[in-house]
PDB file of N, CA and C in Angstrom:
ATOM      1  N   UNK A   1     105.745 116.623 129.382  1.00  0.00           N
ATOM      2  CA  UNK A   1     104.934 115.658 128.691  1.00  0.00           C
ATOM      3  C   UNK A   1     105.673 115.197 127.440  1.00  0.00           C
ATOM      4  N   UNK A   2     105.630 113.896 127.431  1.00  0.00           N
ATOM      5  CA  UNK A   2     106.051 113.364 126.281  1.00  0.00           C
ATOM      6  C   UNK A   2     105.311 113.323 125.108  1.00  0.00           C
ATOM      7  N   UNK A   3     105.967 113.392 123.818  1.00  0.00           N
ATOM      8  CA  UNK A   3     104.768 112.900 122.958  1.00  0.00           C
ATOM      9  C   UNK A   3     106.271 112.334 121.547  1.00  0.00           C
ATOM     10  N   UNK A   4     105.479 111.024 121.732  1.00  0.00           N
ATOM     11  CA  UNK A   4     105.900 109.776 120.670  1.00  0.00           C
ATOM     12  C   UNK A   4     105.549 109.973 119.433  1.00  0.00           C
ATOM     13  N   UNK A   5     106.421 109.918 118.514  1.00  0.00           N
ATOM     14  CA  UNK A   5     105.167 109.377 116.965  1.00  0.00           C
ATOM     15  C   UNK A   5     106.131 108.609 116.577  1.00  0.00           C
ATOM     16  N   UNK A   6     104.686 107.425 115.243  1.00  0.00           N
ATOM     17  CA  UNK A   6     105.731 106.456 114.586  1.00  0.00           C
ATOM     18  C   UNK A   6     105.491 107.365 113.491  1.00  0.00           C
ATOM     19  N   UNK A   7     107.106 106.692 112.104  1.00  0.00           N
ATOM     20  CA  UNK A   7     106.839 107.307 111.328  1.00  0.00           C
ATOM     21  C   UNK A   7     106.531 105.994 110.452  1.00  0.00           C
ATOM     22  N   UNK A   8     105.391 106.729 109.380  1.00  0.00           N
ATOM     23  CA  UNK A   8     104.911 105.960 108.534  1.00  0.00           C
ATOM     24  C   UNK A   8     105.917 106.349 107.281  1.00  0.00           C
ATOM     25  N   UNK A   9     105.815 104.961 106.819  1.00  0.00           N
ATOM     26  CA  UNK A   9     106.770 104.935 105.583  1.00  0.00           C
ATOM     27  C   UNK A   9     105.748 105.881 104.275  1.00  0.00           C
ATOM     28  N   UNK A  10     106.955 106.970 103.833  1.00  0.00           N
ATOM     29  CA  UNK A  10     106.477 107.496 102.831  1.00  0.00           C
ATOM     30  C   UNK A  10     105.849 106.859 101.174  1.00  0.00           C
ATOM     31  N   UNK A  11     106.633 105.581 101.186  1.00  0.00           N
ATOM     32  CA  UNK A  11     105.914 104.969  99.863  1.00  0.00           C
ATOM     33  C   UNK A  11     104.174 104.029 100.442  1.00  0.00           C
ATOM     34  N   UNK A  12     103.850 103.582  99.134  1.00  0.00           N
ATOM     35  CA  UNK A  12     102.708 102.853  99.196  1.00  0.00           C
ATOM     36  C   UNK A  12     103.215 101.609  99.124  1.00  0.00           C
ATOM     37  N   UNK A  13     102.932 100.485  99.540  1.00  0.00           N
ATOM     38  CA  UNK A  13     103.890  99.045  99.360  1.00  0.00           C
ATOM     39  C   UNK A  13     103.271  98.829  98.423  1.00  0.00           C
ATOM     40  N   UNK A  14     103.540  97.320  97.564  1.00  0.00           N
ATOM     41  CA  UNK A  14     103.031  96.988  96.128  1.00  0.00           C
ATOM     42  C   UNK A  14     101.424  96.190  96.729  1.00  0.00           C
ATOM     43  N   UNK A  15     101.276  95.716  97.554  1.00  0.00           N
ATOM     44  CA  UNK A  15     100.165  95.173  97.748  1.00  0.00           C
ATOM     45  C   UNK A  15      98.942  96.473  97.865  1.00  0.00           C
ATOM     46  N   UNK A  16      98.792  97.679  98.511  1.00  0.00           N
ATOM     47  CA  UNK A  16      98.014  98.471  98.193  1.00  0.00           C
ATOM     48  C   UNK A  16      98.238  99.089  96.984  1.00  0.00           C
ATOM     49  N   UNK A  17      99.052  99.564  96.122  1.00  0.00           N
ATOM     50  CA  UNK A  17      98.956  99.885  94.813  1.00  0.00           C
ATOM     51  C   UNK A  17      97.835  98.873  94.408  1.00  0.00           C
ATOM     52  N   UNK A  18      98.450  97.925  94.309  1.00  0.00           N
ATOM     53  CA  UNK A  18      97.293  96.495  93.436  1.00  0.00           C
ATOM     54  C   UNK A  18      96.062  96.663  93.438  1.00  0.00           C
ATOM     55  N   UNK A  19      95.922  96.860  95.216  1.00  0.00           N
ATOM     56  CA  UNK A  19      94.516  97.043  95.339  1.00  0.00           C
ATOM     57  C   UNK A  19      93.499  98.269  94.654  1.00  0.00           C
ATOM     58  N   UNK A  20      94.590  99.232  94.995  1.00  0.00           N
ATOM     59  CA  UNK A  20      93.969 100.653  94.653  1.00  0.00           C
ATOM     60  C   UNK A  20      93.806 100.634  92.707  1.00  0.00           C
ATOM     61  N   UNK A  21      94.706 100.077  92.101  1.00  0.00           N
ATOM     62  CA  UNK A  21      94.157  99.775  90.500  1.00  0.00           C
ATOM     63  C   UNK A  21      93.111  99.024  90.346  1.00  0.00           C
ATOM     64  N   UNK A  22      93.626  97.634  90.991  1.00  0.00           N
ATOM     65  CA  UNK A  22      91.909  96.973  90.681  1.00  0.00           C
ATOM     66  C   UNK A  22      90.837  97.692  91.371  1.00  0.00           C
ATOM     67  N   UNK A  23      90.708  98.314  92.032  1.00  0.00           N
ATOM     68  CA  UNK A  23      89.271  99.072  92.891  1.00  0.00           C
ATOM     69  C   UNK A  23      88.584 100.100  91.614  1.00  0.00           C
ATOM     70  N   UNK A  24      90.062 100.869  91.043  1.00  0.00           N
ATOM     71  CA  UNK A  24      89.546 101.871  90.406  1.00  0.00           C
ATOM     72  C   UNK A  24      89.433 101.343  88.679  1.00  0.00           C
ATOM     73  N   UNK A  25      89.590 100.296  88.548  1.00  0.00           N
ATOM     74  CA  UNK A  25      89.626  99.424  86.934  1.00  0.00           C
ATOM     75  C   UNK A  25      88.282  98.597  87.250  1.00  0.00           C
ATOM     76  N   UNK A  26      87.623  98.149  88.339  1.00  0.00           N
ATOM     77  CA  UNK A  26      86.473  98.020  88.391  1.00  0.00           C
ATOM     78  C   UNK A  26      85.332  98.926  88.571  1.00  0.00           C
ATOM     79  N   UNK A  27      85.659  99.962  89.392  1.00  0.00           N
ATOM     80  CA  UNK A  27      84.747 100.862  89.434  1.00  0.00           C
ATOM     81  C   UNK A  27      84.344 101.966  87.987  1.00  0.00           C
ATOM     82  N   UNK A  28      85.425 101.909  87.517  1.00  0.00           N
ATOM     83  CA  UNK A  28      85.415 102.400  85.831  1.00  0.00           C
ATOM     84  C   UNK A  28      84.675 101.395  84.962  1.00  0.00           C
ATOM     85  N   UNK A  29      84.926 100.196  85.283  1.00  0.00           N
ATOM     86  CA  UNK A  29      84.837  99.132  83.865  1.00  0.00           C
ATOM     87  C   UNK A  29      82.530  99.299  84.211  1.00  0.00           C
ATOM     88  N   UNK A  30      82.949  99.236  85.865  1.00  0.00           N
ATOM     89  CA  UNK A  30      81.122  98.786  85.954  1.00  0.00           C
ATOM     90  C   UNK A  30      80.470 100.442  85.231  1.00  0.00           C
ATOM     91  N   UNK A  31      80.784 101.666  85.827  1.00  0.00           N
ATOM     92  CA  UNK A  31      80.666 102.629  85.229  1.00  0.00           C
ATOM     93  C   UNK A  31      80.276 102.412  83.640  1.00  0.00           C
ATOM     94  N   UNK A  32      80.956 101.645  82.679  1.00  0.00           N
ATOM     95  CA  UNK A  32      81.123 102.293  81.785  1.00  0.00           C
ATOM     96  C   UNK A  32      80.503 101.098  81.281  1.00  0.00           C
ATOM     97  N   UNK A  33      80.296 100.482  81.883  1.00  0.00           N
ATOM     98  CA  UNK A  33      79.411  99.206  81.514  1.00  0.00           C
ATOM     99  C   UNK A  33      77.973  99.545  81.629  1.00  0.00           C
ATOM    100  N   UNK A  34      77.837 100.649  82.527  1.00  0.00           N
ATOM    101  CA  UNK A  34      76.005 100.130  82.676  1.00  0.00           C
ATOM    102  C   UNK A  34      75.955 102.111  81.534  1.00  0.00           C
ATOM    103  N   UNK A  35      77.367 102.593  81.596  1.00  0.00           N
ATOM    104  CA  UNK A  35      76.266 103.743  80.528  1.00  0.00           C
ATOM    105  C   UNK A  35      77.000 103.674  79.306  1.00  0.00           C
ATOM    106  N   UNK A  36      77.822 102.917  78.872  1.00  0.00           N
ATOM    107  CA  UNK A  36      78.321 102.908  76.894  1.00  0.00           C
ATOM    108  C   UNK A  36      77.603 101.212  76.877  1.00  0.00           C
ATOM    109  N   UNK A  37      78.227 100.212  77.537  1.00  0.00           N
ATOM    110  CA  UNK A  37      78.020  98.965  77.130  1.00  0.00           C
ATOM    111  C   UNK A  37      78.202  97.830  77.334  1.00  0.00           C
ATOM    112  N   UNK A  38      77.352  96.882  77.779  1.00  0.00           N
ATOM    113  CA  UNK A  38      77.885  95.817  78.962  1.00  0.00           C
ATOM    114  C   UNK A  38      78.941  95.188  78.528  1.00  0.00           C
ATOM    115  N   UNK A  39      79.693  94.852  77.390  1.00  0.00           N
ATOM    116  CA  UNK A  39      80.581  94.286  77.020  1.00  0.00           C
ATOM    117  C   UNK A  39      82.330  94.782  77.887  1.00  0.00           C
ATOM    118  N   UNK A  40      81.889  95.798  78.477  1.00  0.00           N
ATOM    119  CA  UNK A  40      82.511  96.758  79.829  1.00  0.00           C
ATOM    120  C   UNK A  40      82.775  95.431  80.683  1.00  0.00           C
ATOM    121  N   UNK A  41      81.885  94.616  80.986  1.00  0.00           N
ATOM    122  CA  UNK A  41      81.914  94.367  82.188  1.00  0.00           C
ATOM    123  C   UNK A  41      83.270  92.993  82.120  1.00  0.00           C
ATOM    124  N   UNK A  42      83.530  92.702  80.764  1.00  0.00           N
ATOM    125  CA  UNK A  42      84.605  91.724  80.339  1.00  0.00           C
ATOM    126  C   UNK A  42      86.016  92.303  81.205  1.00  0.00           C
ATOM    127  N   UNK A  43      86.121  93.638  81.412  1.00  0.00           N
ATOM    128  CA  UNK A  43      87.565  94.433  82.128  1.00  0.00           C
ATOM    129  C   UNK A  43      87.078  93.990  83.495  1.00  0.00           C
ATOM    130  N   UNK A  44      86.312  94.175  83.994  1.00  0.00           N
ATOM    131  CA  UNK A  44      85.851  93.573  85.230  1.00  0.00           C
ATOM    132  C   UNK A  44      85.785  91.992  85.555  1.00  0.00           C
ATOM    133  N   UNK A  45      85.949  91.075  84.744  1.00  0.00           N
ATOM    134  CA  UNK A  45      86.145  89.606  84.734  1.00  0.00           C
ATOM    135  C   UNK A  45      87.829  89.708  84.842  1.00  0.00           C
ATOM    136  N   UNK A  46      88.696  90.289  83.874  1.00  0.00           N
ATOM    137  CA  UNK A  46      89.922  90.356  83.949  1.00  0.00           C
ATOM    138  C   UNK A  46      90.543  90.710  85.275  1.00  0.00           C
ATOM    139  N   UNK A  47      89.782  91.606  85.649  1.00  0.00           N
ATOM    140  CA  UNK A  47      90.622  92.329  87.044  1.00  0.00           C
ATOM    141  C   UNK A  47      90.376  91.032  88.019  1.00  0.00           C
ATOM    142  N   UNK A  48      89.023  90.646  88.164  1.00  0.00           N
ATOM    143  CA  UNK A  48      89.281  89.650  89.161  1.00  0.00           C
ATOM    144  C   UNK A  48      90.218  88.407  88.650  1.00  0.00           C
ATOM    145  N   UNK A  49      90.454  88.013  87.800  1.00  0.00           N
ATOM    146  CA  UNK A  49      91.385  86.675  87.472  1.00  0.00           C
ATOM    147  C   UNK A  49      92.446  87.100  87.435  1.00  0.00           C
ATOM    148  N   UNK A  50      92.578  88.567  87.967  1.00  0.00           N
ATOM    149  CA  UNK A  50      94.358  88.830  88.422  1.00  0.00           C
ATOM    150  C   UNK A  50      94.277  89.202  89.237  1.00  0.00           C
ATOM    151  N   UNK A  51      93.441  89.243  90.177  1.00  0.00           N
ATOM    152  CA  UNK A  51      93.661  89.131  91.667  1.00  0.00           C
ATOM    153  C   UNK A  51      93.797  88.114  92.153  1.00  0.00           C
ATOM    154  N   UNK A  52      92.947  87.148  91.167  1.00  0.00           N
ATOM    155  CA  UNK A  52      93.000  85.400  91.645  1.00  0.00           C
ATOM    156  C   UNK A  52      94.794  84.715  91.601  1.00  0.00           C
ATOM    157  N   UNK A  53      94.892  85.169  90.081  1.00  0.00           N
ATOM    158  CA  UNK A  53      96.589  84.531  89.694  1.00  0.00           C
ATOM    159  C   UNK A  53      97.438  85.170  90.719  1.00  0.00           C
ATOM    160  N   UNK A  54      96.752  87.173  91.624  1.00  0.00           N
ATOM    161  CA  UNK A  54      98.006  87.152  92.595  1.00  0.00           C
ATOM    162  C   UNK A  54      98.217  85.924  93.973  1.00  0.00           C
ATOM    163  N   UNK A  55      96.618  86.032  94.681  1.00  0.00           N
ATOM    164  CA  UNK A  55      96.656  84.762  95.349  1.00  0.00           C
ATOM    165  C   UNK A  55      97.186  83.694  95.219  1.00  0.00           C
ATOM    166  N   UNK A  56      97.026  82.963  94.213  1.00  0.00           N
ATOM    167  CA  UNK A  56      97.114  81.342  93.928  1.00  0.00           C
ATOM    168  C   UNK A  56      99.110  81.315  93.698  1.00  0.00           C
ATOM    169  N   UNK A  57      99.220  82.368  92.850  1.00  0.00           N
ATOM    170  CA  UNK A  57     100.732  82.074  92.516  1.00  0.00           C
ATOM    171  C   UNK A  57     101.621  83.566  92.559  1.00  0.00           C
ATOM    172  N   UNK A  58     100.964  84.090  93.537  1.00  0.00           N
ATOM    173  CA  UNK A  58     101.987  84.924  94.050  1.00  0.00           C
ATOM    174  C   UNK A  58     102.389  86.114  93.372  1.00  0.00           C
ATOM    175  N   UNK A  59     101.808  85.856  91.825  1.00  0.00           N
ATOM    176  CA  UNK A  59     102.588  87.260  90.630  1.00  0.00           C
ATOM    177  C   UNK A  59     101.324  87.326  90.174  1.00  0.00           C
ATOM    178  N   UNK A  60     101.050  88.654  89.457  1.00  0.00           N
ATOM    179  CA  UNK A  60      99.811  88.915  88.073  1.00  0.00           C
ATOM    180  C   UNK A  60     101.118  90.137  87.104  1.00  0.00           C
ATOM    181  N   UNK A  61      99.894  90.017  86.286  1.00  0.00           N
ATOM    182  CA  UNK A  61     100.853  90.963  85.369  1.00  0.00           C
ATOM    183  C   UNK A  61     101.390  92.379  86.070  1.00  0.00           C
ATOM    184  N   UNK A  62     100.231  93.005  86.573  1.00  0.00           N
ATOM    185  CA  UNK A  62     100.800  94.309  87.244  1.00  0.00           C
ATOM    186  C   UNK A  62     101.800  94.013  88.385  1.00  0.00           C
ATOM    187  N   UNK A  63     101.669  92.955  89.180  1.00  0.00           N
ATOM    188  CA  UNK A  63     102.907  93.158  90.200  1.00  0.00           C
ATOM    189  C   UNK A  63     104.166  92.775  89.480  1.00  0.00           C
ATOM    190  N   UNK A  64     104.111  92.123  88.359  1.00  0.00           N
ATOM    191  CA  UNK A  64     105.338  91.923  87.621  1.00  0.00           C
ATOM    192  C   UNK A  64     106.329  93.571  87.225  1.00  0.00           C
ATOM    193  N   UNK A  65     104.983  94.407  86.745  1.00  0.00           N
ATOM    194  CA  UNK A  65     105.568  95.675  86.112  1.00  0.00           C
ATOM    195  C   UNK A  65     105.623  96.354  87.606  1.00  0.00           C
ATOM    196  N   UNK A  66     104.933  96.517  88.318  1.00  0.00           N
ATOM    197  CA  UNK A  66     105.806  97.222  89.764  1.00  0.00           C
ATOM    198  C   UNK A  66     106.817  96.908  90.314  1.00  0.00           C
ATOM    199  N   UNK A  67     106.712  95.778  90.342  1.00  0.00           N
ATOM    200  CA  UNK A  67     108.230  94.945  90.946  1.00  0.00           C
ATOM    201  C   UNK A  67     109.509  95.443  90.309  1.00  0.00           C
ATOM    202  N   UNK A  68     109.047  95.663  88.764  1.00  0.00           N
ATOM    203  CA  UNK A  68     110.279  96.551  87.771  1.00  0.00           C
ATOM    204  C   UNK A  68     110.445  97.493  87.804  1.00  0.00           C
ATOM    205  N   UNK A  69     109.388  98.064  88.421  1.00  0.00           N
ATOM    206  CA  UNK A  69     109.955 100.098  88.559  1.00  0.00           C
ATOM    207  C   UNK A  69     110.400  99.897  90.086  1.00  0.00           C
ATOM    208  N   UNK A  70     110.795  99.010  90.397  1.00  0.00           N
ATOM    209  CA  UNK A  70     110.910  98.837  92.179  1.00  0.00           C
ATOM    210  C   UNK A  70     109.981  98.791  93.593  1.00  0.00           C
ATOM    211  N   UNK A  71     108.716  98.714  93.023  1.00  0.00           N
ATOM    212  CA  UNK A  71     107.928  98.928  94.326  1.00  0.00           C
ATOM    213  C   UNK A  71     108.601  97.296  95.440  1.00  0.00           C
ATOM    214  N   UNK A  72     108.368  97.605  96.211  1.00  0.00           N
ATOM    215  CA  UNK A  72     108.957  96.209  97.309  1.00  0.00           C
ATOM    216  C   UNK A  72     107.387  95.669  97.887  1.00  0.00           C
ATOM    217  N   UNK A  73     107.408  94.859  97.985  1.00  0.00           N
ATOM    218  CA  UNK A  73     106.010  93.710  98.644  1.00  0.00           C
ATOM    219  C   UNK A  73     106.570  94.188 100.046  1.00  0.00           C
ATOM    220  N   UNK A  74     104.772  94.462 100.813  1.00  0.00           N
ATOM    221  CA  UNK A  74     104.850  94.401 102.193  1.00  0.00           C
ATOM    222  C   UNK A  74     105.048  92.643 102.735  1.00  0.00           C
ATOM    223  N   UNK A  75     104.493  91.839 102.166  1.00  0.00           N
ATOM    224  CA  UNK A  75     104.097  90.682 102.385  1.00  0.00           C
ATOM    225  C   UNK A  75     105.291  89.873 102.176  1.00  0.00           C
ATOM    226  N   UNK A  76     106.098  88.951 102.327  1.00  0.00           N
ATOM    227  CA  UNK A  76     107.350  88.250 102.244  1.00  0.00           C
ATOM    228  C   UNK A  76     106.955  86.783 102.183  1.00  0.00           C
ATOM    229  N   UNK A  77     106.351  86.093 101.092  1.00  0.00           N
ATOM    230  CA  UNK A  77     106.115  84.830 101.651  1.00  0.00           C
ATOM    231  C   UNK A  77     107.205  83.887 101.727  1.00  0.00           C
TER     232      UNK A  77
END
């Protein structure tokens, strides 16, 4: 009997990093918004308008600083 495996690449590509900060910079900001102070929820406006600037034009600030410690984009446009 045969048995195949693929191997999965040991890094995270830069597009799930991204995701996984903004998930956890919103889930903190709403956190801390509904028990210190809604003014919290301003980090949560930010995160989405850099998910927007990654869409629309390809860079936000954080993929700028990953791109510099070397993470590589799964995505190649």
């Amino acid at each position: 009997m045969s048995t195949s495996f693929t191997t999965r690449p040991s890094a995270w590509p830069l597009e799930r990093i991204l995701f996984a900060m903004a998930g956890s910079v919103t889930l903190i900001s709403a956190l801390l918004a509904a028990v210190v102070s809604p003014w919290f929820l301003i980090l949560t406006t930010f995160v989405g308008v850099n998910q927007w600037a990654f869409v629309v034009l390809r860079a936000c600030p954080a993929s700028l600083v990953l791109k510099r410690l070397g993470k590589t984009p799964q995505c190649h446009w």
